[in-house]
N, C-alpha and C. Protein backbone atom coordinates (compact mmCIF):
# COMPACT_ATOMS: atom_id res chain seq x y z
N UNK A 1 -249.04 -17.37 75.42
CA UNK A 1 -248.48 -16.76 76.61
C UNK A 1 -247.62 -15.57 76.20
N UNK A 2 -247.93 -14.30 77.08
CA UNK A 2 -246.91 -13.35 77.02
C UNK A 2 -245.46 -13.83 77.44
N UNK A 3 -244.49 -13.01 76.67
CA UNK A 3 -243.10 -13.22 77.04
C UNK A 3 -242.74 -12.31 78.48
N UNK A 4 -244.09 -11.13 78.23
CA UNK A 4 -243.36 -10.60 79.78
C UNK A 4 -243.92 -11.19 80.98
N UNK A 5 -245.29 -12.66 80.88
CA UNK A 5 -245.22 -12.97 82.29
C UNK A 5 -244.78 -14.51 82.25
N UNK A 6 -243.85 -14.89 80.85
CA UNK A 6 -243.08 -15.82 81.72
C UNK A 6 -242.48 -16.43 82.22
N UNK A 7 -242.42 -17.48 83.23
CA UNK A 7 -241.85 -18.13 84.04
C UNK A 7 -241.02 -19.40 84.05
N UNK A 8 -239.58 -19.44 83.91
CA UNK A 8 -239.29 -20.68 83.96
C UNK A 8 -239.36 -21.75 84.91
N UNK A 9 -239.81 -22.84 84.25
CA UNK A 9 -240.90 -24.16 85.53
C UNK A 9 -239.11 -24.39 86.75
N UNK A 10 -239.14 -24.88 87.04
CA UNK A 10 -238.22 -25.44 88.27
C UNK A 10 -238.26 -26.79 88.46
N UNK A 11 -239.29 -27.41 87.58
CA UNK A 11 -238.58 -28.94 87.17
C UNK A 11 -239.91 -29.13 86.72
N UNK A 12 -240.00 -30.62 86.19
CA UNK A 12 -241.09 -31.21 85.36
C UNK A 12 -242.43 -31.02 86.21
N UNK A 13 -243.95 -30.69 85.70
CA UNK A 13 -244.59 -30.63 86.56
C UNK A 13 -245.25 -31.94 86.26
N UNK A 14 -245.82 -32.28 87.66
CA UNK A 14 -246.70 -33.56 88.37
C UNK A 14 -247.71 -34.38 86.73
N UNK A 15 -248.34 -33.05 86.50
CA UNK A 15 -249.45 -33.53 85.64
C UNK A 15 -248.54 -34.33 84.38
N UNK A 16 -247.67 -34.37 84.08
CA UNK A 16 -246.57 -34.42 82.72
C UNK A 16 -246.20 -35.81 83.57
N UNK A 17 -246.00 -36.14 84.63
CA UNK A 17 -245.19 -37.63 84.91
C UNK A 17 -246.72 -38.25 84.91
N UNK A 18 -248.06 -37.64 85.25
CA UNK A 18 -249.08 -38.36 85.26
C UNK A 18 -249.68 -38.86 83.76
N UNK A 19 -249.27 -37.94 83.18
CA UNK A 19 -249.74 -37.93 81.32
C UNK A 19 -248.90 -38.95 80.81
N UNK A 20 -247.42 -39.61 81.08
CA UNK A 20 -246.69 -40.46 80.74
C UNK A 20 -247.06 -41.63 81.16
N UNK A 21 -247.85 -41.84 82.59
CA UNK A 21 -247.70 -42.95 82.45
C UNK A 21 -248.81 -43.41 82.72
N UNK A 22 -249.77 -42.83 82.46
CA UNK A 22 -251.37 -43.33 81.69
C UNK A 22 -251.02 -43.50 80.55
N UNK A 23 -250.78 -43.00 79.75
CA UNK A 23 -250.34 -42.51 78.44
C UNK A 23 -249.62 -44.53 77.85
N UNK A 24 -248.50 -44.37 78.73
CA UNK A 24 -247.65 -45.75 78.65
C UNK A 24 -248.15 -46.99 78.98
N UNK A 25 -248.97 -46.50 80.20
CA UNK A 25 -250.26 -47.99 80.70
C UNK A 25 -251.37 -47.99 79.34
N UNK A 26 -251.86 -47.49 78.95
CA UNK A 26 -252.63 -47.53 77.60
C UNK A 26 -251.84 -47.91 76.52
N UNK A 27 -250.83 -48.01 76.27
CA UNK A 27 -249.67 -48.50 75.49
C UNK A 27 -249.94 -47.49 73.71
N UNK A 28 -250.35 -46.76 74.31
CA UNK A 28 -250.56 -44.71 73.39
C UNK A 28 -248.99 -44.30 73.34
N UNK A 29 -248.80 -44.01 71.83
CA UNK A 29 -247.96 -43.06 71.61
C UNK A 29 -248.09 -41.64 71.89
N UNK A 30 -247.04 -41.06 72.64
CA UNK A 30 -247.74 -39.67 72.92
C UNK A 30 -246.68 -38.83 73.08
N UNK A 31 -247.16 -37.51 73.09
CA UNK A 31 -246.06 -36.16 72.79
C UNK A 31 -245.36 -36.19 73.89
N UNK A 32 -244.16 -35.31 74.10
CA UNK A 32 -242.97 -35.45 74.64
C UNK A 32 -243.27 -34.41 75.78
N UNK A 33 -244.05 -33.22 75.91
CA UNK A 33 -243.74 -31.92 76.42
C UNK A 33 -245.75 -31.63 76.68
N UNK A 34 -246.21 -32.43 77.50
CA UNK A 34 -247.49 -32.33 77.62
C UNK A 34 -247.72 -31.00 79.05
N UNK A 35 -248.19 -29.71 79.36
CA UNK A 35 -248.33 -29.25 80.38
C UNK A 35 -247.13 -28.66 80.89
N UNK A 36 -246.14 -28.12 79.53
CA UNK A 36 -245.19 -27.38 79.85
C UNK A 36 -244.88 -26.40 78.74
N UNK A 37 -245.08 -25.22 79.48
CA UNK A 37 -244.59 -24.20 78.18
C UNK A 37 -243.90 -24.57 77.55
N UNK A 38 -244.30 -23.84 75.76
CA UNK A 38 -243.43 -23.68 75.29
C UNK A 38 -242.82 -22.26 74.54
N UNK A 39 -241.76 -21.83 74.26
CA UNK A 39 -241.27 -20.89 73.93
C UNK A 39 -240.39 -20.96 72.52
N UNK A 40 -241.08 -20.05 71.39
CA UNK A 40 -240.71 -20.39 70.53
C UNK A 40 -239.51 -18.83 70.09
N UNK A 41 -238.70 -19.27 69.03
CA UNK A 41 -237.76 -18.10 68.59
C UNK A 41 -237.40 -17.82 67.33
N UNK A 42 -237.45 -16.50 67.27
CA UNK A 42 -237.18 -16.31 65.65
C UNK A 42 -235.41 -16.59 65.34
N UNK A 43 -234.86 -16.54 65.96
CA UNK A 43 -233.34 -16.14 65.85
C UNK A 43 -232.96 -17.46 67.32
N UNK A 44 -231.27 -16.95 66.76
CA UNK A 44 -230.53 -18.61 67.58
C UNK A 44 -230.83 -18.68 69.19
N UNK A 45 -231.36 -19.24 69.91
CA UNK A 45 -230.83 -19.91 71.10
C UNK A 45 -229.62 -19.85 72.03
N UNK A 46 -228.91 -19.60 72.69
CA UNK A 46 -227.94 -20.01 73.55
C UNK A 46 -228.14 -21.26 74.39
N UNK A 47 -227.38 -22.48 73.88
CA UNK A 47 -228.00 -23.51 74.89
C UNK A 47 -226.64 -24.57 75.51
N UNK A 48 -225.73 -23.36 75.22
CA UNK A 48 -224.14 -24.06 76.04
C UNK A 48 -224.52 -24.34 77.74
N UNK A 49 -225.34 -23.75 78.33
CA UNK A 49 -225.02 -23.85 79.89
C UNK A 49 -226.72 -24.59 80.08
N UNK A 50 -227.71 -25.30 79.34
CA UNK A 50 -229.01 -25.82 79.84
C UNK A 50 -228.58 -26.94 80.43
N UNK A 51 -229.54 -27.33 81.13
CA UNK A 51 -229.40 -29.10 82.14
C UNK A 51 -230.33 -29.56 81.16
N UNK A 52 -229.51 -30.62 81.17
CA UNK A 52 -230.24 -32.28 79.88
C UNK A 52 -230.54 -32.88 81.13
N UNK A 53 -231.69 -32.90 80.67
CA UNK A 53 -232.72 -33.99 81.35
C UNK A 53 -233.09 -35.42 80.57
N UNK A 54 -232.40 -36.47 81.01
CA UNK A 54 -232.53 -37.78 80.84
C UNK A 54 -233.92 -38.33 80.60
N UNK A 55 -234.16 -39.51 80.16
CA UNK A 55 -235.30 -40.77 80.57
C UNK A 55 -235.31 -41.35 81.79
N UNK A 56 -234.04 -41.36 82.33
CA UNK A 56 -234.08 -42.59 82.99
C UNK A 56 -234.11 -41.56 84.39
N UNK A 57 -234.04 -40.26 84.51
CA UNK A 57 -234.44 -39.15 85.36
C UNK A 57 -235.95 -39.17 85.74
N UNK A 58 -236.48 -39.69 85.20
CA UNK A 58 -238.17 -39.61 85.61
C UNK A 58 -238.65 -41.14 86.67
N UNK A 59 -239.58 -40.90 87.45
CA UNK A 59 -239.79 -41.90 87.95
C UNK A 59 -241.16 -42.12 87.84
């Protein structure tokens, strides 16, 4: 993905709570960040002001 088209999501998308818990009903170990960009960096981060998103946040 280009950096100039993109977009930060506005919360977890659908397909990612559906991938968890097929994923968990199959009793499959599986990746954390399925169907959500990712953005990688050469240099530091600023991550004083991000929202932590919990486990126990998902339903």
């Amino acid at each position: 993905m280009e950096i100039e088209i993109y977009n930060e999501l506005k919360g977890i998308p659908r397909e990612t709570f559906e991938y968890y818990k097929i994923q968990n009903e199959r009793g499959n170990r599986f990746g954390l960040f399925p169907f959500i960009p990712h953005l990688f960096s050469i240099g530091d981060v600023e991550i004083k002001n991000v929202e932590t998103i919990t486990w126990n946040q998902l339903e």
